[in-house]
PDB file of N, CA and C in Angstrom:
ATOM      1  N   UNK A   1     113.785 186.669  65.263  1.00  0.00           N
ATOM      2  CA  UNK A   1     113.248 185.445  65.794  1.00  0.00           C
ATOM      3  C   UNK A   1     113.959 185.116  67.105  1.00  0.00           C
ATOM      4  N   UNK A   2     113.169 184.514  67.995  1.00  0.00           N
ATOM      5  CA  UNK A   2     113.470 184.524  69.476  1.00  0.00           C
ATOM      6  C   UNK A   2     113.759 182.472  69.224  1.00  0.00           C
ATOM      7  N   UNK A   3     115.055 182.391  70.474  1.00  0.00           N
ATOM      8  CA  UNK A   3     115.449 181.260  70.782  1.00  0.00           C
ATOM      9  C   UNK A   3     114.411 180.192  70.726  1.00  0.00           C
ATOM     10  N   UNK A   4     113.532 180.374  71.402  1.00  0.00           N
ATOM     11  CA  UNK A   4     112.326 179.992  72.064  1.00  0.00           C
ATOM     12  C   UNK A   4     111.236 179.647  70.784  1.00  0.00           C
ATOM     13  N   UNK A   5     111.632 180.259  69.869  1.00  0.00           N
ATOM     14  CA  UNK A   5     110.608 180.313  68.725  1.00  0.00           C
ATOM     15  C   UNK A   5     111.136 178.950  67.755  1.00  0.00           C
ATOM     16  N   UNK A   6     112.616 178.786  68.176  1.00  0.00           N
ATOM     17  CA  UNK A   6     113.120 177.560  67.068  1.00  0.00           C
ATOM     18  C   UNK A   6     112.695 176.393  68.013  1.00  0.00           C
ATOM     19  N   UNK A   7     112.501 176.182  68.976  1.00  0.00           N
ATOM     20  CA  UNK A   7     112.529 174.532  69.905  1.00  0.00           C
ATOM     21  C   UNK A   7     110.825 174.057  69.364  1.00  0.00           C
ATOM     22  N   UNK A   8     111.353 173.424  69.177  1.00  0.00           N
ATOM     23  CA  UNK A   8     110.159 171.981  68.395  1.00  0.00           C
ATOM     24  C   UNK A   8     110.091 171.936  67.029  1.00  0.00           C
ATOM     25  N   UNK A   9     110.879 172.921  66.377  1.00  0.00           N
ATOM     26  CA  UNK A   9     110.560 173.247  64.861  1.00  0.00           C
ATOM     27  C   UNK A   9     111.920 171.695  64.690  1.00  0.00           C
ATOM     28  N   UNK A  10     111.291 171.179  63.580  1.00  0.00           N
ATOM     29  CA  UNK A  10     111.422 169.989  62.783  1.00  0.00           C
ATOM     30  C   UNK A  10     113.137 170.471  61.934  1.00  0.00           C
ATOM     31  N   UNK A  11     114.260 169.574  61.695  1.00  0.00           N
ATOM     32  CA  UNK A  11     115.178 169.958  61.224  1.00  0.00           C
ATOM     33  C   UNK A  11     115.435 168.778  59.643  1.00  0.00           C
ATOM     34  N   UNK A  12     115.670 169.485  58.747  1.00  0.00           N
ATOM     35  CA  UNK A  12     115.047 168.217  57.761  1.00  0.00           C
ATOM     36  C   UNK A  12     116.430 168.611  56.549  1.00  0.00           C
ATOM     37  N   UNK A  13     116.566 167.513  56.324  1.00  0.00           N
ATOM     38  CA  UNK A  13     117.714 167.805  54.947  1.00  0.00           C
ATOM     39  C   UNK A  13     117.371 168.182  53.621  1.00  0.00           C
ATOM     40  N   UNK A  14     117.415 169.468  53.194  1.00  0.00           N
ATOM     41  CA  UNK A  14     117.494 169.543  51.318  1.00  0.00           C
ATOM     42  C   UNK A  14     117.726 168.657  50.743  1.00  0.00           C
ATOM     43  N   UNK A  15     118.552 167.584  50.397  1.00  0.00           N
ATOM     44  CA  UNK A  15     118.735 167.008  49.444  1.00  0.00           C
ATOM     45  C   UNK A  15     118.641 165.691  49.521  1.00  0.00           C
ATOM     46  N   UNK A  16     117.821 165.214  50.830  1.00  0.00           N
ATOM     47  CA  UNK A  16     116.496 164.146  50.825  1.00  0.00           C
ATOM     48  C   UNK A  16     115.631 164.089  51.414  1.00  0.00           C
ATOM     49  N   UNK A  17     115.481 165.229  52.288  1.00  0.00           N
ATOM     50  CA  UNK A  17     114.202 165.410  52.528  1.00  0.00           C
ATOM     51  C   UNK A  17     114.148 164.412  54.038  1.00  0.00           C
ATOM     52  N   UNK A  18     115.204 164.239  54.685  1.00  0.00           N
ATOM     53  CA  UNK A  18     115.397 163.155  55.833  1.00  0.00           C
ATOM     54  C   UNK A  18     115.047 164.433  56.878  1.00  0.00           C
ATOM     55  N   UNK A  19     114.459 163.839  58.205  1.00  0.00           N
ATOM     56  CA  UNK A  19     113.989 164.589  59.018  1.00  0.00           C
ATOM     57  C   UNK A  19     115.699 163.727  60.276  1.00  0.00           C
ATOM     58  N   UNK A  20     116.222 165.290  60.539  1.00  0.00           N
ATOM     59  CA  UNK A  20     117.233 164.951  61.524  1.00  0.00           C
ATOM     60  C   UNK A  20     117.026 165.125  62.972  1.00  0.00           C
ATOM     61  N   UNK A  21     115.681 165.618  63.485  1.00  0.00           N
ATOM     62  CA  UNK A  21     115.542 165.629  64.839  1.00  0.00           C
ATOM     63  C   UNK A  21     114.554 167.238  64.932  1.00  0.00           C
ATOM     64  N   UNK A  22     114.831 167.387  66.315  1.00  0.00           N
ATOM     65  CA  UNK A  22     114.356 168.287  66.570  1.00  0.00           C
ATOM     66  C   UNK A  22     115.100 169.668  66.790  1.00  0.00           C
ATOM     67  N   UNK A  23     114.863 170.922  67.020  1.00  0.00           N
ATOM     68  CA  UNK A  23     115.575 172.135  67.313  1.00  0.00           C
ATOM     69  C   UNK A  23     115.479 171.574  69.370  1.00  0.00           C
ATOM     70  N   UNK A  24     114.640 171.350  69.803  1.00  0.00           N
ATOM     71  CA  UNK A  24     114.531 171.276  71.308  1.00  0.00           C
ATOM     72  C   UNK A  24     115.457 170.265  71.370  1.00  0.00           C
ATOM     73  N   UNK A  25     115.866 169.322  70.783  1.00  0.00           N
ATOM     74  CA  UNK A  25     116.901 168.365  71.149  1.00  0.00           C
ATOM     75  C   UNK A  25     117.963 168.737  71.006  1.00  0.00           C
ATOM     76  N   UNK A  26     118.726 169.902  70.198  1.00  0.00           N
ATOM     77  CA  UNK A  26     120.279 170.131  69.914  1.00  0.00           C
ATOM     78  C   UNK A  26     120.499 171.400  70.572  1.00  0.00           C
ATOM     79  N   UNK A  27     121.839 172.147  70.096  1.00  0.00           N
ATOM     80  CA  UNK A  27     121.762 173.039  70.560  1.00  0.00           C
ATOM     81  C   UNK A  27     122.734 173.651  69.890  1.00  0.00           C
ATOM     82  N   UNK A  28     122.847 175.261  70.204  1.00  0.00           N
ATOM     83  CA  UNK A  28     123.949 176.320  69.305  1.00  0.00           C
ATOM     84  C   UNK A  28     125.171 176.789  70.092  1.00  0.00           C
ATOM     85  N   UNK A  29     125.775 176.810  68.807  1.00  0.00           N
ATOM     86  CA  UNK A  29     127.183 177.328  69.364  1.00  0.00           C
ATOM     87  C   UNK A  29     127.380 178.243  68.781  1.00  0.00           C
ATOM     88  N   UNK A  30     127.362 179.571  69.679  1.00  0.00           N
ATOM     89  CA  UNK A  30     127.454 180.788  69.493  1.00  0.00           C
ATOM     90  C   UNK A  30     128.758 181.906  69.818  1.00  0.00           C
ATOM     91  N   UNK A  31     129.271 182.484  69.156  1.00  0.00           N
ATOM     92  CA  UNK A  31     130.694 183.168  69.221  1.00  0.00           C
ATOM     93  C   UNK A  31     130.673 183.772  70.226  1.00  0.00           C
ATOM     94  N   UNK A  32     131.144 183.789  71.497  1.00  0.00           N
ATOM     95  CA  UNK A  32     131.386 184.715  72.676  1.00  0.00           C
ATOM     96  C   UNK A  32     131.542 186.208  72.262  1.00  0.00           C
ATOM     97  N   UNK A  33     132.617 186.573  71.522  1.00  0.00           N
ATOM     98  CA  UNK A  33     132.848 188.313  70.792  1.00  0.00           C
ATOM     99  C   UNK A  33     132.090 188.658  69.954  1.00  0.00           C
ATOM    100  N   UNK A  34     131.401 187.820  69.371  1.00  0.00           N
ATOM    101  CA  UNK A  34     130.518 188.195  68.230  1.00  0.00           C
ATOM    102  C   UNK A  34     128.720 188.203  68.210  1.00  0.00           C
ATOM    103  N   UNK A  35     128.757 187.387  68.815  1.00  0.00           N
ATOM    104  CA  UNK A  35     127.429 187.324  69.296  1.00  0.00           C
ATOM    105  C   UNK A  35     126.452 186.087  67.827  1.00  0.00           C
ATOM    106  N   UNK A  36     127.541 185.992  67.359  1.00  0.00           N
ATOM    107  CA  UNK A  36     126.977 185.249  66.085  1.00  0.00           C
ATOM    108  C   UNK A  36     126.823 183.608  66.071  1.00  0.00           C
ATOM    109  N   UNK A  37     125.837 183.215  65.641  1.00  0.00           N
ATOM    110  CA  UNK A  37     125.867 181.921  65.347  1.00  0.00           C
ATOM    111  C   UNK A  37     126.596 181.377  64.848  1.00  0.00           C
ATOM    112  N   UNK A  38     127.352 179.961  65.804  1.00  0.00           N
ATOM    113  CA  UNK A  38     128.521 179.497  64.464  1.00  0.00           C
ATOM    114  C   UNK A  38     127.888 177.828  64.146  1.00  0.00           C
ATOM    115  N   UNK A  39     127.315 177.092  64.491  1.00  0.00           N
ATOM    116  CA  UNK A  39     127.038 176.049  64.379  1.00  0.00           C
ATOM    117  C   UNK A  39     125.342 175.721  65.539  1.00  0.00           C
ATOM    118  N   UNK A  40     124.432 174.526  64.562  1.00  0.00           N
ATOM    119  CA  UNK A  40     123.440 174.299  65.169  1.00  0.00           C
ATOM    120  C   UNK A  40     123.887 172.532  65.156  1.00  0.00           C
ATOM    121  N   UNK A  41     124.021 172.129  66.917  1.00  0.00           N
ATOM    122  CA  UNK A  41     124.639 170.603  66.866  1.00  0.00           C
ATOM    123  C   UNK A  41     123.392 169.954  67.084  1.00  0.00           C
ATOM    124  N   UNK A  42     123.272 168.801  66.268  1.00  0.00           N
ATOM    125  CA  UNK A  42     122.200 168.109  66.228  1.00  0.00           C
ATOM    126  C   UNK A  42     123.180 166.313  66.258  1.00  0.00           C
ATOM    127  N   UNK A  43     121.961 166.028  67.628  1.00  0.00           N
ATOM    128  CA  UNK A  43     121.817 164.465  67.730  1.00  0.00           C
ATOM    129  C   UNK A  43     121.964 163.578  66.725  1.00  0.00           C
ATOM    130  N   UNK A  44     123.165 162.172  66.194  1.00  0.00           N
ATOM    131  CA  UNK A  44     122.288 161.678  65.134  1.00  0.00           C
ATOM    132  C   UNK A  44     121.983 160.437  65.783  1.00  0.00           C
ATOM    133  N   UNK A  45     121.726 159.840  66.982  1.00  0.00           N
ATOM    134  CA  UNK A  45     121.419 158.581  67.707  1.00  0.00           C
ATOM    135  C   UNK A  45     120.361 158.717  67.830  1.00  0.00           C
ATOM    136  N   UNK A  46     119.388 157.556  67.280  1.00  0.00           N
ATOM    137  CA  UNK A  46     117.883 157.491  67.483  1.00  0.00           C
ATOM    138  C   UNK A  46     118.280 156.331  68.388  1.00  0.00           C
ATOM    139  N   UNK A  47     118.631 155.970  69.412  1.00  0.00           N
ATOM    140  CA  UNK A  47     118.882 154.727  69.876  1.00  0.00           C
ATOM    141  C   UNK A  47     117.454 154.879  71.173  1.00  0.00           C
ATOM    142  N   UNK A  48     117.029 153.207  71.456  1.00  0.00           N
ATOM    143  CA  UNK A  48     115.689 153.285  72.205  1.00  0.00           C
ATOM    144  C   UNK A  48     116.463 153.628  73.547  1.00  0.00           C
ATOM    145  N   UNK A  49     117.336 153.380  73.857  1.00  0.00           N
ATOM    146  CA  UNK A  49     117.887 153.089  75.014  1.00  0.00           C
ATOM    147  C   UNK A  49     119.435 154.278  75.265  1.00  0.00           C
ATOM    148  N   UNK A  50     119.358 155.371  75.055  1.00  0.00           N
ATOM    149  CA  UNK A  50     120.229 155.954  74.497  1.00  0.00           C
ATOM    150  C   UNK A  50     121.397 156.180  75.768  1.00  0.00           C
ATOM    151  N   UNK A  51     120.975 156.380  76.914  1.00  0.00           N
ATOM    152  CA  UNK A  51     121.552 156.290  78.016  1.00  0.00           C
ATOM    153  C   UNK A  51     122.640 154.679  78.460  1.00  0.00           C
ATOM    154  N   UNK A  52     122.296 153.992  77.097  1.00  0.00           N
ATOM    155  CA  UNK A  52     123.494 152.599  77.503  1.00  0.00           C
ATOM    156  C   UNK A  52     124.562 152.466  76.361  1.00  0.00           C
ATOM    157  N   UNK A  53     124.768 154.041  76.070  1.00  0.00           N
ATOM    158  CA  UNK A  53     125.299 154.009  74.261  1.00  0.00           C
ATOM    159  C   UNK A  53     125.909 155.560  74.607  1.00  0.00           C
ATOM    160  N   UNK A  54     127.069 155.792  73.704  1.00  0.00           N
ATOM    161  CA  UNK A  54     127.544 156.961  73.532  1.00  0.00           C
ATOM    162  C   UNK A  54     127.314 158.174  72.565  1.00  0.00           C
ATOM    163  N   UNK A  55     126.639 159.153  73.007  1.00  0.00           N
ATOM    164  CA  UNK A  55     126.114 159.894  72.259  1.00  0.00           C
ATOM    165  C   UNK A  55     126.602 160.818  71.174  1.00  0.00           C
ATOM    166  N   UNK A  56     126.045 160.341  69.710  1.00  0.00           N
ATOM    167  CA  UNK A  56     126.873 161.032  68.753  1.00  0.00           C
ATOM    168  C   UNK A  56     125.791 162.519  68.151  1.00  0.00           C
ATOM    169  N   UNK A  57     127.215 163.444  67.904  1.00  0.00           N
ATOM    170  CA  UNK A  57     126.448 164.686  67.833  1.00  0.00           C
ATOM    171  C   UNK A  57     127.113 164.967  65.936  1.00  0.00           C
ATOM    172  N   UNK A  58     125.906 165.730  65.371  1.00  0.00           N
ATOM    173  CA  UNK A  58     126.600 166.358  63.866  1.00  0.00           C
ATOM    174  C   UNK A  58     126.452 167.878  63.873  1.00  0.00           C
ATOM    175  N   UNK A  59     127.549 168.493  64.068  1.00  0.00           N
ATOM    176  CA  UNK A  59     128.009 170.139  63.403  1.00  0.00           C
ATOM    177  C   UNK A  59     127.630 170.485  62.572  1.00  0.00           C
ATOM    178  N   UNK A  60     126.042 171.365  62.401  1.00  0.00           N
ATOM    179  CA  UNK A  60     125.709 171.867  60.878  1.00  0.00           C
ATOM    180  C   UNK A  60     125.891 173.362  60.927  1.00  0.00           C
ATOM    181  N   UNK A  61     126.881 173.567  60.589  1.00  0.00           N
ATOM    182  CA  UNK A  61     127.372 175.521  59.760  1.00  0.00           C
ATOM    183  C   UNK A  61     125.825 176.369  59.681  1.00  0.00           C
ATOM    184  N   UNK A  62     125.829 176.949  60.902  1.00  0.00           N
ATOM    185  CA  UNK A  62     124.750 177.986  60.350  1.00  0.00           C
ATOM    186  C   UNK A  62     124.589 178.086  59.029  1.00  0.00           C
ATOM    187  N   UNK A  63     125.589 178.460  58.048  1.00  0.00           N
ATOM    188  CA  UNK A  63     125.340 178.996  56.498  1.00  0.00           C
ATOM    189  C   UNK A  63     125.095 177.813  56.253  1.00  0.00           C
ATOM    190  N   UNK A  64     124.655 176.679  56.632  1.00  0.00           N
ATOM    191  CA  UNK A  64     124.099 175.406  55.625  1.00  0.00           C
ATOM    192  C   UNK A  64     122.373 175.685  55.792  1.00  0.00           C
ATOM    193  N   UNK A  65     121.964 176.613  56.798  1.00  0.00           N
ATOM    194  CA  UNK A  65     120.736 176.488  57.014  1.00  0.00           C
ATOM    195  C   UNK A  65     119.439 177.672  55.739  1.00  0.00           C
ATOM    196  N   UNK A  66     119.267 176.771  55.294  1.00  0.00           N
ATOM    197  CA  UNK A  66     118.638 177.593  53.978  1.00  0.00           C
ATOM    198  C   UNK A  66     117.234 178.412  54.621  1.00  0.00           C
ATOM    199  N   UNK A  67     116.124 177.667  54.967  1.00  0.00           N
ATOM    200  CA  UNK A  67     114.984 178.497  55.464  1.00  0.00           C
ATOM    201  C   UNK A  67     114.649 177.743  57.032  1.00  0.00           C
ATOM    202  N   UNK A  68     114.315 178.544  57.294  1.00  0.00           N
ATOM    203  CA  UNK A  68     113.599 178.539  58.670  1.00  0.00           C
ATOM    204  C   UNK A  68     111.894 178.968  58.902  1.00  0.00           C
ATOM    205  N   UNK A  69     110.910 177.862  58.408  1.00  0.00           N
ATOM    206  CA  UNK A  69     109.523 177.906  58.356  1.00  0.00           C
ATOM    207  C   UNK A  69     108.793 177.785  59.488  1.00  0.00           C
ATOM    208  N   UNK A  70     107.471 177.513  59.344  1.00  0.00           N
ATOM    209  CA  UNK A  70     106.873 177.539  60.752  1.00  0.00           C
ATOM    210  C   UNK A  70     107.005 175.930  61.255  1.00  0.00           C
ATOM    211  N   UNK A  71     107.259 175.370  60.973  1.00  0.00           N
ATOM    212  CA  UNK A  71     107.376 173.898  61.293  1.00  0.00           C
ATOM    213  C   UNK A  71     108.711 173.468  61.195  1.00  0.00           C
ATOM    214  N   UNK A  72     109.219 173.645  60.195  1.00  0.00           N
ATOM    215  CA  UNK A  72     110.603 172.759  59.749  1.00  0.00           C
ATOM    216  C   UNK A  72     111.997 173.840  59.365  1.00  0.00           C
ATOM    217  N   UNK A  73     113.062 173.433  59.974  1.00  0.00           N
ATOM    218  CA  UNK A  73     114.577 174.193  59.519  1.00  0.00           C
ATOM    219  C   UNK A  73     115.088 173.172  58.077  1.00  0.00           C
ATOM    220  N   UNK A  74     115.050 174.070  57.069  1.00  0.00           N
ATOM    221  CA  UNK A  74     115.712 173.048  56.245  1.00  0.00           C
ATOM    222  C   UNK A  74     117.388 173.298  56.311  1.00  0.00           C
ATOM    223  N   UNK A  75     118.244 172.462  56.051  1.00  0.00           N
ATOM    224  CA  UNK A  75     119.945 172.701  56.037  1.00  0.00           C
ATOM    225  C   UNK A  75     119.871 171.727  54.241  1.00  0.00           C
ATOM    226  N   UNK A  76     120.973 172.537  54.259  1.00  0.00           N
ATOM    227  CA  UNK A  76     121.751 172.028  52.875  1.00  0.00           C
ATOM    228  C   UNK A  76     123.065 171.360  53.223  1.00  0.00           C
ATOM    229  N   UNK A  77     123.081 169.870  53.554  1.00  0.00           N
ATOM    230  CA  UNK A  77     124.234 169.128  54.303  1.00  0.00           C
ATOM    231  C   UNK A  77     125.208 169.326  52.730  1.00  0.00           C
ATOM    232  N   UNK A  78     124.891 169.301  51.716  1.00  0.00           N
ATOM    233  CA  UNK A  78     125.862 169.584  50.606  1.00  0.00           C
ATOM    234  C   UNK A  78     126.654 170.762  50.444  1.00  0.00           C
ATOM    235  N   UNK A  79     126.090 172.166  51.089  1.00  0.00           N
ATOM    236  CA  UNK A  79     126.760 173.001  50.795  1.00  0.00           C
ATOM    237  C   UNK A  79     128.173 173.138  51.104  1.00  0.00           C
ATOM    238  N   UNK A  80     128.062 172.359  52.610  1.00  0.00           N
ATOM    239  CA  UNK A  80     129.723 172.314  53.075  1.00  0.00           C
ATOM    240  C   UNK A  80     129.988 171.265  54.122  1.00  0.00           C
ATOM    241  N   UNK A  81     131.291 170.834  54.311  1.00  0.00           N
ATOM    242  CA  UNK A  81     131.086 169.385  55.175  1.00  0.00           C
ATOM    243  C   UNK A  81     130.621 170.099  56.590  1.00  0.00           C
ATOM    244  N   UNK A  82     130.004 168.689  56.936  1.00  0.00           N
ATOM    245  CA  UNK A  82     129.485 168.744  58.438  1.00  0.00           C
ATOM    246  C   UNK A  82     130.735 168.403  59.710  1.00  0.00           C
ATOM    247  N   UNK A  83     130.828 168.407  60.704  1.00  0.00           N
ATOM    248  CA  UNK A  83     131.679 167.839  61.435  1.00  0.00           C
ATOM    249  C   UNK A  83     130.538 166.627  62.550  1.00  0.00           C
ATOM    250  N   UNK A  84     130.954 165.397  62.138  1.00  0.00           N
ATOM    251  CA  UNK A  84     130.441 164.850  62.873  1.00  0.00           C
ATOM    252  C   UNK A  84     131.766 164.420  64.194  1.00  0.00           C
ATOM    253  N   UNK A  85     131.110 163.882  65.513  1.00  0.00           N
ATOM    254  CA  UNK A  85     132.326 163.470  67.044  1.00  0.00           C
ATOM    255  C   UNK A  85     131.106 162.830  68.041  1.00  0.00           C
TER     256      UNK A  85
END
């Protein structure tokens, strides 16, 4: 699966089913030596005005990400803590 193929797909929580944003809104952090995915950071500020507010981001562990469908990434925020900053 190509980069390009995750932006707009829907990011939604296992264990309520809460929709956390979009894939086009966050972004990955990927291992320089490894080439591996280490984290997908996702927005959690729905603020209307977001530019008069400080923007908070949540760290979800690649391995929290269970399936990847044609619409929606589901994550399992239970499997392991998140880092929110």
């Amino acid at each position: 699966m190509r980069l390009s193929e995750l932006s707009g797909k829907e990011i939604a929580n296992l264990q309520n089913g809460a929709r956390m944003g979009t894939i086009g809104e966050s972004d990955l952090v990927i291992n320089e030596q490894s080439g591996i995915i280490e984290y997908l950071i996702v927005p959690t500020s729905k603020m209307r005005f977001p530019f008069f507010t400080e923007k908070k981001y949540m760290e979800i562990p690649w391995n929290c990400i269970k399936k990847i469908g044609t619409e929606f990434v589901i994550v399992d925020l239970e499997a392991r803590k998140t880092t929110m900053y």
